[in-house]
N, C-alpha and C. Protein backbone atom coordinates (compact mmCIF):
# COMPACT_ATOMS: atom_id res chain seq x y z
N UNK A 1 185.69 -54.41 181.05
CA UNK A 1 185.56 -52.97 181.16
C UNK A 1 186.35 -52.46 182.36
N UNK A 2 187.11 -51.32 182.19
CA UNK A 2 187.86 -50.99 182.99
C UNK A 2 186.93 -49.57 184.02
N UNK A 3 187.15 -49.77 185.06
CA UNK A 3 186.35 -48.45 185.68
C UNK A 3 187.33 -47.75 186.24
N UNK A 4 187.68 -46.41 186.16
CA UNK A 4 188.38 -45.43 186.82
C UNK A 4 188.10 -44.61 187.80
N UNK A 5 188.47 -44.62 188.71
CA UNK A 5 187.87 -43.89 190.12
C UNK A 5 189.16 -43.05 190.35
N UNK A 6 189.06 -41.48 191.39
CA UNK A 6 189.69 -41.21 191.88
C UNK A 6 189.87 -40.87 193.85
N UNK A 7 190.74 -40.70 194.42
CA UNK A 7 190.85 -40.90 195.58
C UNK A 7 191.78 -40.62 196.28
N UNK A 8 191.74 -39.82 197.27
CA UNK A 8 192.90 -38.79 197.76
C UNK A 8 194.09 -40.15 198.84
N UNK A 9 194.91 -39.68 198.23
CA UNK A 9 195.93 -40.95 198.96
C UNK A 9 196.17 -41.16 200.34
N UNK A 10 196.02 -39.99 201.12
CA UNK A 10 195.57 -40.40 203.04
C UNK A 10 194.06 -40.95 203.15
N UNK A 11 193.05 -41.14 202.47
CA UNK A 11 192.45 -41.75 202.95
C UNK A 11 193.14 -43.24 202.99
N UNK A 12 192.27 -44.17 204.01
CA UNK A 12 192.78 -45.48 204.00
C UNK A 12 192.81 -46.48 203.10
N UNK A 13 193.29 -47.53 202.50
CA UNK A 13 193.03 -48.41 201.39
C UNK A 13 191.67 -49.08 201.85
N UNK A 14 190.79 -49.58 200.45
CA UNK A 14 190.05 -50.71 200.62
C UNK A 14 190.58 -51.60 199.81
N UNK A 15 189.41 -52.66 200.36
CA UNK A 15 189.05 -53.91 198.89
C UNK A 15 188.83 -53.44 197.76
N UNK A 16 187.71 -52.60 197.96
CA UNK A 16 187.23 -52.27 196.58
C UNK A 16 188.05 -51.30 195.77
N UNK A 17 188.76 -50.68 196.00
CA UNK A 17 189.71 -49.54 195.85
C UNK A 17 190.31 -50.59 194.09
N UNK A 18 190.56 -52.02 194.30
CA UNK A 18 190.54 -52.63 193.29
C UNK A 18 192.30 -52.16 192.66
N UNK A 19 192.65 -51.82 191.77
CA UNK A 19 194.49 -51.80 191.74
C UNK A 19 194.90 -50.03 191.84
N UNK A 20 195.46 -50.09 192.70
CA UNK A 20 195.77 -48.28 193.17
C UNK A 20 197.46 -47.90 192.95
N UNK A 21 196.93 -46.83 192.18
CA UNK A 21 198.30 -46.07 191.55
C UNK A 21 198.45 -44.48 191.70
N UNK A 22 199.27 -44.30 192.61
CA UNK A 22 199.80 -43.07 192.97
C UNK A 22 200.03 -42.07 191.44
N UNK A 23 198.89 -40.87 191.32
CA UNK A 23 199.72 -40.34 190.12
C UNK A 23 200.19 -39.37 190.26
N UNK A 24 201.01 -38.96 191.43
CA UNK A 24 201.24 -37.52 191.68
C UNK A 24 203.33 -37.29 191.30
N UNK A 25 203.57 -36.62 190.72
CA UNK A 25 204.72 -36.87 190.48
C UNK A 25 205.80 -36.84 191.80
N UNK A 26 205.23 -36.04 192.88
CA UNK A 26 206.40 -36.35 194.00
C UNK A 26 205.34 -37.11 195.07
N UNK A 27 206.29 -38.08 196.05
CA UNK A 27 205.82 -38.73 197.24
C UNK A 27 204.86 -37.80 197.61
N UNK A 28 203.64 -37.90 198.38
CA UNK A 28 202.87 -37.10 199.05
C UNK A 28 204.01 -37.12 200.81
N UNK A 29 203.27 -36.06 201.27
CA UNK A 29 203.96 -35.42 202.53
C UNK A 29 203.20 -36.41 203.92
N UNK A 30 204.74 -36.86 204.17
CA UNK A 30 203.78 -37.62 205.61
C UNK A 30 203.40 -38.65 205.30
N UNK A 31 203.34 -39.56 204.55
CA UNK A 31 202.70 -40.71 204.49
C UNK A 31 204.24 -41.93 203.94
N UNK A 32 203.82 -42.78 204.71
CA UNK A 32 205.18 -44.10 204.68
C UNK A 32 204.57 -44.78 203.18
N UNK A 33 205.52 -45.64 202.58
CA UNK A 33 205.12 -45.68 201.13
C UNK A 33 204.36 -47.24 201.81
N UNK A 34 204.76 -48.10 203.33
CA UNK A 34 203.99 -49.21 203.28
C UNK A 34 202.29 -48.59 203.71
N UNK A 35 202.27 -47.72 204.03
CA UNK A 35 200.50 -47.22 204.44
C UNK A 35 200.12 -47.05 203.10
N UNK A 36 200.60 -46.34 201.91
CA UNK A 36 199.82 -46.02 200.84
C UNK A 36 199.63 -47.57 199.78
N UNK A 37 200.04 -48.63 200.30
CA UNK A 37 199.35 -49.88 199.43
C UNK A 37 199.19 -49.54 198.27
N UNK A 38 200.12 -49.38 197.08
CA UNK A 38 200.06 -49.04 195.41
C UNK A 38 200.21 -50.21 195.20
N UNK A 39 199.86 -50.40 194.24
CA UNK A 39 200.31 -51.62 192.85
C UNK A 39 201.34 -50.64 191.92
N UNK A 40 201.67 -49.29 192.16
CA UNK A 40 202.35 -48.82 191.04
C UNK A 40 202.08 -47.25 191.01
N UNK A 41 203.57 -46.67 190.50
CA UNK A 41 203.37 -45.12 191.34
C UNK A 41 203.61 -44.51 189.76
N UNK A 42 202.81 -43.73 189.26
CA UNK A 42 202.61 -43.23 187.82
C UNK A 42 203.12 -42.10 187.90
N UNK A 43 204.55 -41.69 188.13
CA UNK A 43 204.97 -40.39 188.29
C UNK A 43 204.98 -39.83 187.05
N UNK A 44 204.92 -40.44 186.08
CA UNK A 44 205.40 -39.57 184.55
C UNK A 44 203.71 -39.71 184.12
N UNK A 45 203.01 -40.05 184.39
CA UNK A 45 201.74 -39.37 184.17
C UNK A 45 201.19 -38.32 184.34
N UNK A 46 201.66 -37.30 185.61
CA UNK A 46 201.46 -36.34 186.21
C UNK A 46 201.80 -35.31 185.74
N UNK A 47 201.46 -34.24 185.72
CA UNK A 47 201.45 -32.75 185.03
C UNK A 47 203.28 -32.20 185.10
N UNK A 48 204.07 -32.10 183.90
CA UNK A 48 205.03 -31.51 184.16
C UNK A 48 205.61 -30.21 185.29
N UNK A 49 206.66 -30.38 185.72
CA UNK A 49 207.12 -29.81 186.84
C UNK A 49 206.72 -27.97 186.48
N UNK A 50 207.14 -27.36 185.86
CA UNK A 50 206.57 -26.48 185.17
C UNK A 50 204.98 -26.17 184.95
N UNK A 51 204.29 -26.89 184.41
CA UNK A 51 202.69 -26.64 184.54
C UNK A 51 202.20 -27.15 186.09
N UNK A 52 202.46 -27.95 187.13
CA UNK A 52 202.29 -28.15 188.23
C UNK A 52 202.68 -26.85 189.09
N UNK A 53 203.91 -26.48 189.12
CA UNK A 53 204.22 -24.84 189.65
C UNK A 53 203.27 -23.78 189.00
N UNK A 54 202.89 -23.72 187.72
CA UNK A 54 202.14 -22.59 187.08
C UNK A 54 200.64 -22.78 187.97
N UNK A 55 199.91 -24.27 187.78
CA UNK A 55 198.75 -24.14 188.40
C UNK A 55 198.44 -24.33 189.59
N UNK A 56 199.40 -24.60 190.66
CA UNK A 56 199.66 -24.21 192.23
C UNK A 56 198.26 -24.42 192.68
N UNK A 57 197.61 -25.37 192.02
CA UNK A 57 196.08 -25.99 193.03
C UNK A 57 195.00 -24.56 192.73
N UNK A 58 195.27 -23.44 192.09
CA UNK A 58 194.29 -21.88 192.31
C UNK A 58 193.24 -22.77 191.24
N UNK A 59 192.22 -22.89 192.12
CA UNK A 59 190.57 -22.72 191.10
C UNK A 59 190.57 -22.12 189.90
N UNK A 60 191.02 -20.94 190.05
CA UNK A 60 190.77 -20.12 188.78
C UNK A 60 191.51 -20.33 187.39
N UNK A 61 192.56 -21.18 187.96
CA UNK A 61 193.33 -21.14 186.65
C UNK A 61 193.12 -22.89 186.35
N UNK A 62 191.97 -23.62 187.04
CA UNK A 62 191.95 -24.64 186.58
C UNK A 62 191.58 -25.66 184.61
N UNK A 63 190.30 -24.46 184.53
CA UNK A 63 190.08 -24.39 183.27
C UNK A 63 191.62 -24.56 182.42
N UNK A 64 192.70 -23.65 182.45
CA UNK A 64 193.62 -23.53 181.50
C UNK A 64 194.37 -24.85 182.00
N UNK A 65 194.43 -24.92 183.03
CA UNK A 65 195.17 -26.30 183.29
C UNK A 65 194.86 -27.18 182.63
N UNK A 66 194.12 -27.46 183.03
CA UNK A 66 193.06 -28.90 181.79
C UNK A 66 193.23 -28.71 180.85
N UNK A 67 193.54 -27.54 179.89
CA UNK A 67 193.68 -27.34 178.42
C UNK A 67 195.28 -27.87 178.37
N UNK A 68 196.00 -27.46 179.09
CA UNK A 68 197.50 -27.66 179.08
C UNK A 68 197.99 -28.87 179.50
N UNK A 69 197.58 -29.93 180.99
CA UNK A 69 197.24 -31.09 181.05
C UNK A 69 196.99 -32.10 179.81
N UNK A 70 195.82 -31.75 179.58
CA UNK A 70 195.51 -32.45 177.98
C UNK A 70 196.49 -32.58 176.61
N UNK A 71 196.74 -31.56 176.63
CA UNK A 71 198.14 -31.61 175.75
C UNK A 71 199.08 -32.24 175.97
N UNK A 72 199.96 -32.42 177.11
CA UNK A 72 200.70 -32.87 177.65
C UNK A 72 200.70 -34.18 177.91
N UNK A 73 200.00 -34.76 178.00
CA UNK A 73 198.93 -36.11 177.78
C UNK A 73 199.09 -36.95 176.59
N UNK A 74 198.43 -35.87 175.72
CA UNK A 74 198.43 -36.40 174.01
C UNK A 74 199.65 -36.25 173.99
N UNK A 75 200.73 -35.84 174.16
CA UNK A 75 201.97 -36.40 173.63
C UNK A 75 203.14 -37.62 174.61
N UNK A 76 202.19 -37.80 175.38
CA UNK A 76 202.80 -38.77 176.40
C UNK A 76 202.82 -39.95 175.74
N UNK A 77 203.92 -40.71 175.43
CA UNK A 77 203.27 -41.78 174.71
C UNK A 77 202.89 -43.25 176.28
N UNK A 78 203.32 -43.09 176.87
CA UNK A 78 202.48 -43.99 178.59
C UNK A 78 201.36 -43.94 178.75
N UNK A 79 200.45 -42.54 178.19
CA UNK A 79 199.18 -43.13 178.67
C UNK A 79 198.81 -43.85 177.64
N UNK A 80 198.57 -44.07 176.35
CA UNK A 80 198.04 -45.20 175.87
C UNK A 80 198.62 -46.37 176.20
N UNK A 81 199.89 -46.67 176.34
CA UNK A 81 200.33 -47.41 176.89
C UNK A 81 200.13 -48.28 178.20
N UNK A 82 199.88 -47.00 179.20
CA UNK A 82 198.96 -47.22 180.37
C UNK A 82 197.24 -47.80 179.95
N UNK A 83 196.77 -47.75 179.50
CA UNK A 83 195.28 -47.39 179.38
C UNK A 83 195.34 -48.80 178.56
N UNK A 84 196.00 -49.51 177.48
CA UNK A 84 196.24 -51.02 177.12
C UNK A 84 196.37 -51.90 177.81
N UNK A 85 196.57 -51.36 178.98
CA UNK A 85 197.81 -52.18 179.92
C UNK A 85 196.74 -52.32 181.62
N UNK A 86 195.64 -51.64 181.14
CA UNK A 86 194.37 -51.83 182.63
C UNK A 86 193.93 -53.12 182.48
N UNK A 87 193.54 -53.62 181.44
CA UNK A 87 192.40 -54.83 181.38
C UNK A 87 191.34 -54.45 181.96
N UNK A 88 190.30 -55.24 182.42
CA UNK A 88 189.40 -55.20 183.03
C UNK A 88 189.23 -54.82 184.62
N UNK A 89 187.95 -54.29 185.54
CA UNK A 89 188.22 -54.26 186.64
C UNK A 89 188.15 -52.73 187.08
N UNK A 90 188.52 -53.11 188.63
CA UNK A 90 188.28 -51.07 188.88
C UNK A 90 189.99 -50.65 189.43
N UNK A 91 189.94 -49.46 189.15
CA UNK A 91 191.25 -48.70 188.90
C UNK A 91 191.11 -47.46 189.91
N UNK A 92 191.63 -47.56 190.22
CA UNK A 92 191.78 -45.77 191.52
C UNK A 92 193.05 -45.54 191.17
N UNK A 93 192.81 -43.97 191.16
CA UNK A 93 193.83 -43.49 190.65
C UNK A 93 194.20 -42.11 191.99
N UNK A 94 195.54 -42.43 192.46
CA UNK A 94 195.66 -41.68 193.84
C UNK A 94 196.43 -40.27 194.39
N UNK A 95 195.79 -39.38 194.28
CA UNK A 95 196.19 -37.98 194.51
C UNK A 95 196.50 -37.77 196.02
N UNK A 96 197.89 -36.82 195.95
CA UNK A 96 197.87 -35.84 197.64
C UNK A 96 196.94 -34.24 197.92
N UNK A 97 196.71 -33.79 196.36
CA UNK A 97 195.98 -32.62 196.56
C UNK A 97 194.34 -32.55 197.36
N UNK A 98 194.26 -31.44 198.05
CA UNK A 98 193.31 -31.73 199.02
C UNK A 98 191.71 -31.39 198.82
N UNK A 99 191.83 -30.58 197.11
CA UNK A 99 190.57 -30.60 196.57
C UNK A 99 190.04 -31.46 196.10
N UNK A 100 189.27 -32.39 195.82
CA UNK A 100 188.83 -33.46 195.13
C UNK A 100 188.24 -33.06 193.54
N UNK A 101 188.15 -32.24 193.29
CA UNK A 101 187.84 -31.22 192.28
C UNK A 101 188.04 -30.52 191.14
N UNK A 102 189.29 -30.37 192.16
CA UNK A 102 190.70 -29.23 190.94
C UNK A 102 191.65 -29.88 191.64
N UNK A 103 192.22 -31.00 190.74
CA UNK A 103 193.37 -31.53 190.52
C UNK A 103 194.10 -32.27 189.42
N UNK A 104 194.82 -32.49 188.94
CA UNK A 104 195.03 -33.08 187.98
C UNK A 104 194.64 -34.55 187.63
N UNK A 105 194.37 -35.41 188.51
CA UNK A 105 193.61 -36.85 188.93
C UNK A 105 192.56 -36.87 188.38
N UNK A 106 191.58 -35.61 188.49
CA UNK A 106 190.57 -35.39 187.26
C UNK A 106 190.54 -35.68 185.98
N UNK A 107 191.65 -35.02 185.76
CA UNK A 107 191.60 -34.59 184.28
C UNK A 107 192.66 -36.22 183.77
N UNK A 108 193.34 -36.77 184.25
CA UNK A 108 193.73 -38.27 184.38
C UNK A 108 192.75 -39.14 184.00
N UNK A 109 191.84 -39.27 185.13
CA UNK A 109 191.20 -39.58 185.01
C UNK A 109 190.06 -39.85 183.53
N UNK A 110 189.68 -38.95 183.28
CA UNK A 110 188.60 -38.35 182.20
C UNK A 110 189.74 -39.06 181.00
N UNK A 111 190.73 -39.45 180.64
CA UNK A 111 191.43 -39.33 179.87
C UNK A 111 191.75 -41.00 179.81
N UNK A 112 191.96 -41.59 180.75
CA UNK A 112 191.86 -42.98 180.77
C UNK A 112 190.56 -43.77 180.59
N UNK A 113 189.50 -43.13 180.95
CA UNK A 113 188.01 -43.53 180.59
C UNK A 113 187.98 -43.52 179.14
N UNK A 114 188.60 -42.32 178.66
CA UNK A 114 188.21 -42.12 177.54
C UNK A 114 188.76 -42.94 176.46
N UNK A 115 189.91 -43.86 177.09
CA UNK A 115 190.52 -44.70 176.17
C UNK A 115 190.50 -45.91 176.27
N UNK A 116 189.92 -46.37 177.58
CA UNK A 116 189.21 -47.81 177.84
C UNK A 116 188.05 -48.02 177.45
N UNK A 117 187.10 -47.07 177.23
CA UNK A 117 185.67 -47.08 177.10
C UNK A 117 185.50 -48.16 175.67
């Protein structure tokens, strides 16, 4: 069984953190790529350049994000690909946005559970 966690990428690595993959499509700001300890940087997982500018982190327009996210998703053919390709074990999946909340890592998230489960 695969477990999916998420986790803002300046915090520090653990053990348990288990195999960690950057899914933000650009480098986060400030951070050296040897401090962020990935197994693997999932840039084409991440919300097209276009819907990332449209939902600019605002709360309010998170709802539609997730509708548009999701779509964008289902035609990705990587995440099933990705989501075959976990095996067993725990998975963090690693964001620069500073809400833990409203970000796209969420909705990632929810979406890889949903295909390991």
């Amino acid at each position: 069984m695969t477990t999916v966690v998420i986790k803002r990428v300046y915090e520090p690595p653990t053990k348990s953190d288990g195999k960690r993959y950057l899914v933000d499509r650009l480098w986060p700001r400030g951070l050296r790529k040897a401090d962020a300890a990935l197994d693997d940087w999932w840039k084409d997982l991440a919300p097209s350049p276009p819907l990332r500018t449209w939902f600019a982190h605002d709360p309010e327009r998170f709802s539609e994000f997730k509708r548009r996210y999701k779509t964008e998703l289902r035609t990705n053919p990587l995440l099933n690909a990705t989501a075959k390709s976990l095996g067993a074990g725990k998975v963090t999946l690693l964001y620069a946005a500073k809400d833990s909340e409203v970000n796209h890592a969420v909705v990632l998230a929810e979406a890889l559970r949903r295909l390991t489960a």
